[in-house]
C-alpha atoms as a PDB file:
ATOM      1  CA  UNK A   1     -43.034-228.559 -65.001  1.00  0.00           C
ATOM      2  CA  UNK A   2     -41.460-225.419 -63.951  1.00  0.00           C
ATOM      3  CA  UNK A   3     -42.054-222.081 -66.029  1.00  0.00           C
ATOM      4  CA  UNK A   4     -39.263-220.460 -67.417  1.00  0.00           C
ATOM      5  CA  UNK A   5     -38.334-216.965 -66.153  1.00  0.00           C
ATOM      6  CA  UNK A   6     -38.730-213.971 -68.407  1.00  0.00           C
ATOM      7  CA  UNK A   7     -36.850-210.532 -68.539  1.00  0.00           C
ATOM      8  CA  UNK A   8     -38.547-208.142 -67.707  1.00  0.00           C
ATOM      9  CA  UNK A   9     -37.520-203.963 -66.885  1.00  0.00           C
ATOM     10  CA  UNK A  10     -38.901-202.110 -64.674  1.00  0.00           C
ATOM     11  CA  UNK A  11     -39.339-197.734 -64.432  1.00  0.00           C
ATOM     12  CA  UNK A  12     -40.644-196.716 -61.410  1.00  0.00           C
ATOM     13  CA  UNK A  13     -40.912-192.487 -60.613  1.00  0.00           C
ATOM     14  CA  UNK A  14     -41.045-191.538 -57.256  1.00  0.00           C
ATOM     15  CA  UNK A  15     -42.438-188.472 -55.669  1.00  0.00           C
ATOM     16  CA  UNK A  16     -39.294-185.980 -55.574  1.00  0.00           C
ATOM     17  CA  UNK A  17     -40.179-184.948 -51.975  1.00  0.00           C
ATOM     18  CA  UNK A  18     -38.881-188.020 -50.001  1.00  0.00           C
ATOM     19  CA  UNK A  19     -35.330-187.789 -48.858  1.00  0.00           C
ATOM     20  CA  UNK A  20     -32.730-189.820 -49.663  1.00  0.00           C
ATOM     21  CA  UNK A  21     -33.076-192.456 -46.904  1.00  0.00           C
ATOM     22  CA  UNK A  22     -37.152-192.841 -48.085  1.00  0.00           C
ATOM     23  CA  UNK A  23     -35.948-193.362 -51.457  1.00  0.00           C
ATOM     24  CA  UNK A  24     -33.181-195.850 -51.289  1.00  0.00           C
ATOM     25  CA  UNK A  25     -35.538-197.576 -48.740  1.00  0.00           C
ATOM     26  CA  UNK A  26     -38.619-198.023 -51.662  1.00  0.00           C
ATOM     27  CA  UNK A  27     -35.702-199.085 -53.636  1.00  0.00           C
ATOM     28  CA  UNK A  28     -34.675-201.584 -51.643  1.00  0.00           C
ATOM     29  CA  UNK A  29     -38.014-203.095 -51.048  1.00  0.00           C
ATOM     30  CA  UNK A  30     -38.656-203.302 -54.714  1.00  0.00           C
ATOM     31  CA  UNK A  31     -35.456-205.251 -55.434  1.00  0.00           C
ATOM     32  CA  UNK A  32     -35.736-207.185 -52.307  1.00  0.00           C
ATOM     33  CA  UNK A  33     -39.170-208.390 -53.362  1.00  0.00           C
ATOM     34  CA  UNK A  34     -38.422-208.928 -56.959  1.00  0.00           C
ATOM     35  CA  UNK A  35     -35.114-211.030 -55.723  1.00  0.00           C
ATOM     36  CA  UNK A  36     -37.592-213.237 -53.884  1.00  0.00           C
ATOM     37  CA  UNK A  37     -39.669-214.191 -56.902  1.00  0.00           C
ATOM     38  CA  UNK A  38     -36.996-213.924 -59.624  1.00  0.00           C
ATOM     39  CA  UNK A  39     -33.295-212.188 -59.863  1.00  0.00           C
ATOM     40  CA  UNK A  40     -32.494-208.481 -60.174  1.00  0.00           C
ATOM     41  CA  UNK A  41     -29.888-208.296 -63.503  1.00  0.00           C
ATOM     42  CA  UNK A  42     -29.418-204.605 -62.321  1.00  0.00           C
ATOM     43  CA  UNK A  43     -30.586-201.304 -60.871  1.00  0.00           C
ATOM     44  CA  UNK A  44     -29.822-197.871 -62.459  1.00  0.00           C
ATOM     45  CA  UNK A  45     -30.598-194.763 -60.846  1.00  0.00           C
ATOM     46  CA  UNK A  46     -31.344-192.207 -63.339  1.00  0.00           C
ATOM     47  CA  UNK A  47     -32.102-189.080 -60.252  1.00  0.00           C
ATOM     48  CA  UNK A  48     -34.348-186.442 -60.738  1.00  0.00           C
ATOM     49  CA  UNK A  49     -35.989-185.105 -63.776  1.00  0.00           C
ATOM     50  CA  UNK A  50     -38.620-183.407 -65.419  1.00  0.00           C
ATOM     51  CA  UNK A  51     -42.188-184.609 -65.802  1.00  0.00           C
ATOM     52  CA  UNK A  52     -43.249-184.494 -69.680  1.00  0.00           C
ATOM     53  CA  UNK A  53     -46.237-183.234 -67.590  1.00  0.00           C
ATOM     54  CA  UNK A  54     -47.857-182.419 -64.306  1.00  0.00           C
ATOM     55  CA  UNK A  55     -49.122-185.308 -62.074  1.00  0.00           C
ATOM     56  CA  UNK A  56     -51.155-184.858 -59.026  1.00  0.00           C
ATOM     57  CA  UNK A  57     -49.142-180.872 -59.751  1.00  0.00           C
ATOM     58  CA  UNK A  58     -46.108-182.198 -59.583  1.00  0.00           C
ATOM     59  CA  UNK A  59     -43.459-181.686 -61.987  1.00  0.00           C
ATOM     60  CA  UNK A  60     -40.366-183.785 -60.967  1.00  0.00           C
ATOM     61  CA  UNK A  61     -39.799-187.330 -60.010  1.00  0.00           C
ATOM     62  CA  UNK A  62     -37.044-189.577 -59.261  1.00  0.00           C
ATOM     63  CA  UNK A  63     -36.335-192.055 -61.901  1.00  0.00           C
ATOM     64  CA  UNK A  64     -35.118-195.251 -60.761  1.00  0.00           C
ATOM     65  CA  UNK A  65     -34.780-198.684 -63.990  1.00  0.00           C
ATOM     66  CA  UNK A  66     -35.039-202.150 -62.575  1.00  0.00           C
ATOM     67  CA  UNK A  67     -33.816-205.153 -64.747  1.00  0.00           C
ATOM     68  CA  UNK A  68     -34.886-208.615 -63.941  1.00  0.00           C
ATOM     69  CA  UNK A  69     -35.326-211.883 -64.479  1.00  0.00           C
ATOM     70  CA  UNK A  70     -39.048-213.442 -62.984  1.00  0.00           C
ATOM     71  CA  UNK A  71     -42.162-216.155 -63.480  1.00  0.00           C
ATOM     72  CA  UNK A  72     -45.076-214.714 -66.438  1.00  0.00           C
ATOM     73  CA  UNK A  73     -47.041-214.088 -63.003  1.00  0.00           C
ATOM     74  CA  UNK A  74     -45.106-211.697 -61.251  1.00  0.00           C
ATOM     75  CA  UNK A  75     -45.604-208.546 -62.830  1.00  0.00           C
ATOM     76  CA  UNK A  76     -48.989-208.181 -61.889  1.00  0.00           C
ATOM     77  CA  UNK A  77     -48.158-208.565 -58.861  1.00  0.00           C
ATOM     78  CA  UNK A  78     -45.209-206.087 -58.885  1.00  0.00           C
ATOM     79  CA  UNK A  79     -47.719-203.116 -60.620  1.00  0.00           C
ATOM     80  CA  UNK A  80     -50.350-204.289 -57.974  1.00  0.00           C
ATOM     81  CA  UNK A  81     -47.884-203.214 -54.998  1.00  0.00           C
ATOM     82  CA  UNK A  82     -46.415-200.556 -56.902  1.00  0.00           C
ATOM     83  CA  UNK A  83     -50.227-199.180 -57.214  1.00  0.00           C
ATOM     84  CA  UNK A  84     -50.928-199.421 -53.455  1.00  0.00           C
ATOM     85  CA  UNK A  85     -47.494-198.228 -52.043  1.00  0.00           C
ATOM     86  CA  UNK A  86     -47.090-194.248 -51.145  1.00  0.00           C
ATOM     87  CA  UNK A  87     -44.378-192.394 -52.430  1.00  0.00           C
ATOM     88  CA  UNK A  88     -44.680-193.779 -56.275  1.00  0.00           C
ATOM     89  CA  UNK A  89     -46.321-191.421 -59.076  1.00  0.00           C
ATOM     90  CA  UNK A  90     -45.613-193.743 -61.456  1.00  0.00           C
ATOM     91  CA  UNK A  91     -44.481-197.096 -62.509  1.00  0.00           C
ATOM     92  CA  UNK A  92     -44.471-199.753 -65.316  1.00  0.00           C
ATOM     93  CA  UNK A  93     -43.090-203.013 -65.804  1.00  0.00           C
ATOM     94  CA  UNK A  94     -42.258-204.464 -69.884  1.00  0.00           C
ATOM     95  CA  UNK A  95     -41.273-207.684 -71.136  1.00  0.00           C
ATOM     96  CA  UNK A  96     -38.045-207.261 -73.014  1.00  0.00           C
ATOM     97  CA  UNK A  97     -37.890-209.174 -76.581  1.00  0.00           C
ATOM     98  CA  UNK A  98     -35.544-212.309 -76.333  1.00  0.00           C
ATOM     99  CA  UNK A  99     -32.555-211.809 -79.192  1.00  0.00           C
END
């Protein structure tokens, strides 16, 4: 029997530094990969902001929200990649509640 898919969202903060082609490029990856194990509802780039505090002594990062649709499995798998790819200061991935 097949398990239903979940939604699930997505913030990841990259580090401000990259340009614009790096960015939309770790971007793409992301929602290339999740498309391949689920469906991306929808991407919203929120730009740069303010760290509530330093990481690593940096104080801005790029906020980028993912929405999507995947198996129970896959977001381990998503924060596992997210944890060994450079260029992300932070990330997390949250089941939303069903209505």
């Amino acid at each position: 029997m097949a398990e239903a898919n979940r939604k699930y969202e997505t913030i990841l903060i990259t580090k401000p530094n990259l340009t614009e082609e790096e960015h939309a490029a770790l971007i793409e990856k992301f929602t290339k990969l999740i498309d391949k194990n689920g469906a991306v509802e929808s991407v919203d780039d929120w730009g740069v902001k303010k760290l509530a505090y330093p990481i690593d002594f940096i104080n801005e990062g790029h906020y980028v929200l993912i929405n999507f649709e995947a198996p129970a499995a896959f977001p381990a798998e998503l924060e596992r990649i997210y944890g060994i790819t450079d260029g992300i200061l932070r990330s997390i991935v949250v089941s939303k509640e069903e209505k």
